[in-house]
N, C-alpha and C. Protein backbone atom coordinates (compact mmCIF):
# COMPACT_ATOMS: atom_id res chain seq x y z
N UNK A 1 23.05 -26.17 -28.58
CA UNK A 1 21.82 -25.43 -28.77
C UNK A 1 20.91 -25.56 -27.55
N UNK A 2 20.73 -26.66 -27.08
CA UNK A 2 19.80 -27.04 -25.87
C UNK A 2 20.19 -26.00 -24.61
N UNK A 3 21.32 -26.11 -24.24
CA UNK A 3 22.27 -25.55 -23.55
C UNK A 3 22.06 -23.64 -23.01
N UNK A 4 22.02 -23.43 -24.35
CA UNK A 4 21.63 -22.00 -24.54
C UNK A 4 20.25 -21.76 -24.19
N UNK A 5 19.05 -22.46 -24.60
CA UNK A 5 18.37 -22.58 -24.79
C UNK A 5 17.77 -22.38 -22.85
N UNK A 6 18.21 -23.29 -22.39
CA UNK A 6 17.92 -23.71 -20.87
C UNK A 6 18.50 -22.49 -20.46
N UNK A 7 20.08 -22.22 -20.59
CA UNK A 7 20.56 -20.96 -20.12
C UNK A 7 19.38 -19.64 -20.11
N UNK A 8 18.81 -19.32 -21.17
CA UNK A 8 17.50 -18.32 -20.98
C UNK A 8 16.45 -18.69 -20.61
N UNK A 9 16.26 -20.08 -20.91
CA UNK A 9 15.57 -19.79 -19.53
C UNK A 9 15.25 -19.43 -18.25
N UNK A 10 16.50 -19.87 -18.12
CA UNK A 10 17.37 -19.85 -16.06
C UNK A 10 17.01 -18.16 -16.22
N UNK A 11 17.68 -17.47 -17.02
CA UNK A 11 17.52 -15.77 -17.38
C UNK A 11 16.11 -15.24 -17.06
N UNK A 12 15.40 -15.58 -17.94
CA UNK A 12 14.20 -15.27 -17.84
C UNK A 12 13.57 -15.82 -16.06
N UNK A 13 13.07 -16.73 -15.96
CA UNK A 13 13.05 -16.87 -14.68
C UNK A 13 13.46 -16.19 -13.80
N UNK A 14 15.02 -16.17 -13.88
CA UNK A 14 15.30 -15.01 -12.73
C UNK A 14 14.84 -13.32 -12.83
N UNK A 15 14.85 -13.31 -14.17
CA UNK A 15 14.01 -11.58 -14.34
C UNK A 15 12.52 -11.63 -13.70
N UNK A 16 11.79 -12.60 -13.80
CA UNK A 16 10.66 -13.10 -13.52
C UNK A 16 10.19 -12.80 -11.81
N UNK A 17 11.31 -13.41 -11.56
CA UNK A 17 11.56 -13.24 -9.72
C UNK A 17 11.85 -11.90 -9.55
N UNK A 18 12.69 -11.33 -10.79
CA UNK A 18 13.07 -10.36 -9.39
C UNK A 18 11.92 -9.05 -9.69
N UNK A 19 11.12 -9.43 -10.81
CA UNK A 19 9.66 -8.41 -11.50
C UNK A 19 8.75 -8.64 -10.48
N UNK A 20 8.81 -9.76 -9.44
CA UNK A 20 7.56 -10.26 -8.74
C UNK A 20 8.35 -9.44 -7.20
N UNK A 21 9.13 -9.02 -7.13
CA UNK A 21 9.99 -8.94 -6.15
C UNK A 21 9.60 -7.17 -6.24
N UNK A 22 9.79 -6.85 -7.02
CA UNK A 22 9.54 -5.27 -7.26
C UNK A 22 8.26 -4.89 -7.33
N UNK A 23 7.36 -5.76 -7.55
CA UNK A 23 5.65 -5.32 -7.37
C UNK A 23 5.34 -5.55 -5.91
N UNK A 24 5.83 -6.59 -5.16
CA UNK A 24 5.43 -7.03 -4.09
C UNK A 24 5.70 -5.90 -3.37
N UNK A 25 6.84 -5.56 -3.58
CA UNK A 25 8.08 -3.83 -2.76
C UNK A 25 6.76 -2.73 -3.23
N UNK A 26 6.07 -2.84 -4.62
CA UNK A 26 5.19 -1.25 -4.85
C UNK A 26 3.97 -1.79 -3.98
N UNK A 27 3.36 -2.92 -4.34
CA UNK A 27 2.16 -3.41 -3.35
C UNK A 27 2.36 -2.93 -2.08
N UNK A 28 3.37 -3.51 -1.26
CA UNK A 28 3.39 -3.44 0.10
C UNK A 28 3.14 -1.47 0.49
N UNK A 29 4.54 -1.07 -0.65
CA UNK A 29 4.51 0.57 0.04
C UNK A 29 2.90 0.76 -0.87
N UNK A 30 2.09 0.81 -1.48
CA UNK A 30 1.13 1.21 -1.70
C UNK A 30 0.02 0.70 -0.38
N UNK A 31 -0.09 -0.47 -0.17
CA UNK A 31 -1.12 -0.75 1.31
C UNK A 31 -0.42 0.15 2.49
N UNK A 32 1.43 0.43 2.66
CA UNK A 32 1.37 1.32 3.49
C UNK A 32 0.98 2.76 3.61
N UNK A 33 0.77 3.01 2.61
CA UNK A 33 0.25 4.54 2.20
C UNK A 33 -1.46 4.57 2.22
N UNK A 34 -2.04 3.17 2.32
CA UNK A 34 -3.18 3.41 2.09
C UNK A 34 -3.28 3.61 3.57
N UNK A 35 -2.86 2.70 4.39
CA UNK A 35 -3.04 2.50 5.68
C UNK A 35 -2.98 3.97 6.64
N UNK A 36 -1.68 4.78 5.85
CA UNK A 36 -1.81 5.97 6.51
C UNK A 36 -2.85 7.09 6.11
N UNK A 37 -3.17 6.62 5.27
CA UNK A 37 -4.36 7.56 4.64
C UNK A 37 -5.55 7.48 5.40
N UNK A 38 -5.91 5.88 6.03
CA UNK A 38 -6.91 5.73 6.43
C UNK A 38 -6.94 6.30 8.14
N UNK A 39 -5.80 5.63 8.28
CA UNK A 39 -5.36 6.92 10.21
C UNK A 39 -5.68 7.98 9.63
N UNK A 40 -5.23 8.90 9.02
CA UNK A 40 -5.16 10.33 8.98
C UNK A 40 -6.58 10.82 8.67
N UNK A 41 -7.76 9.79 7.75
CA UNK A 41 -9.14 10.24 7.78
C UNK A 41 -10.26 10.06 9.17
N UNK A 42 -9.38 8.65 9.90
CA UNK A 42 -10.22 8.35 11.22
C UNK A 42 -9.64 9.72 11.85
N UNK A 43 -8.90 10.13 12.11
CA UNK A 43 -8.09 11.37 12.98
C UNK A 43 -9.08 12.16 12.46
N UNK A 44 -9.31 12.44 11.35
CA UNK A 44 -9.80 13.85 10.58
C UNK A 44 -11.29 14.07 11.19
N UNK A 45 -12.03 12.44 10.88
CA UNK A 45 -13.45 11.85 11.33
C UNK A 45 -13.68 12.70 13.20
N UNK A 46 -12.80 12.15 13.47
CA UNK A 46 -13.13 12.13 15.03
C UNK A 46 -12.88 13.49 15.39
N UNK A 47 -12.07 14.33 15.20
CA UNK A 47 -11.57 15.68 15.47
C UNK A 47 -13.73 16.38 15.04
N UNK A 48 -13.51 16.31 13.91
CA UNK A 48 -14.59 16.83 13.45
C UNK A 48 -16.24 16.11 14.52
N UNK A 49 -16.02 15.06 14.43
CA UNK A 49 -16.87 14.60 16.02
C UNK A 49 -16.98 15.34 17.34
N UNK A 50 -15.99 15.51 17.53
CA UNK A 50 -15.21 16.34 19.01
C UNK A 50 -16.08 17.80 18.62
N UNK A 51 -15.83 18.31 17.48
CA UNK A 51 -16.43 19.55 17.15
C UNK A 51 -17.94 19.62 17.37
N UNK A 52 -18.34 18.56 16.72
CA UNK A 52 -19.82 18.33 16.70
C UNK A 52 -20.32 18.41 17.42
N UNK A 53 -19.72 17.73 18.63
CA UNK A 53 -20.21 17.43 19.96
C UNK A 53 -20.50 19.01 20.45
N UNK A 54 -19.07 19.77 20.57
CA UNK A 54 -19.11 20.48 21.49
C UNK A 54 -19.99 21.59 21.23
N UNK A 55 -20.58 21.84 19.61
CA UNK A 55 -21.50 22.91 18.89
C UNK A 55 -22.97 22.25 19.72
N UNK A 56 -23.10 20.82 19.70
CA UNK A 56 -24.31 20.40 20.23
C UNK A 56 -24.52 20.40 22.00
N UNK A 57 -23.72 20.76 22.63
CA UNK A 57 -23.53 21.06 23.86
C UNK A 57 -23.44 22.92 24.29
N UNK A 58 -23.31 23.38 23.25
CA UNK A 58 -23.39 25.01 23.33
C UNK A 58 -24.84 25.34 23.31
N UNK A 59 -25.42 24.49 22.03
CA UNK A 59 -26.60 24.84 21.75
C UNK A 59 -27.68 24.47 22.55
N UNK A 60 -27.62 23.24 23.60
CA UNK A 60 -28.17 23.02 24.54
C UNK A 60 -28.58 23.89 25.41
């Protein structure tokens, strides 16, 4: 009985690992997606700067 007992545990544990193993994998690709999100708004930011500029240099 003990035997079995320890055996699921060992089970469980290892499901345990490999559940922490598969969030860490969605975490990571989720901060990489955030990361590109945040390039692609500084890009967006600055383009639109560049614009700004050059409307405030016409109007001069």
């Amino acid at each position: 009985m003990r035997e079995g007992w320890w055996r699921e545990m060992e089970r469980w544990e290892e499901i345990d690992e490999e559940t922490e193993m598969e969030r860490r994998k969605r975490e990571k690709k989720a901060m990489d997606k955030l990361e590109e999100l945040d390039m692609e708004r500084k890009k967006f930011e600055e383009e639109k700067n560049v614009e700004k500029n050059k409307e405030r240099g016409e109007e001069k």
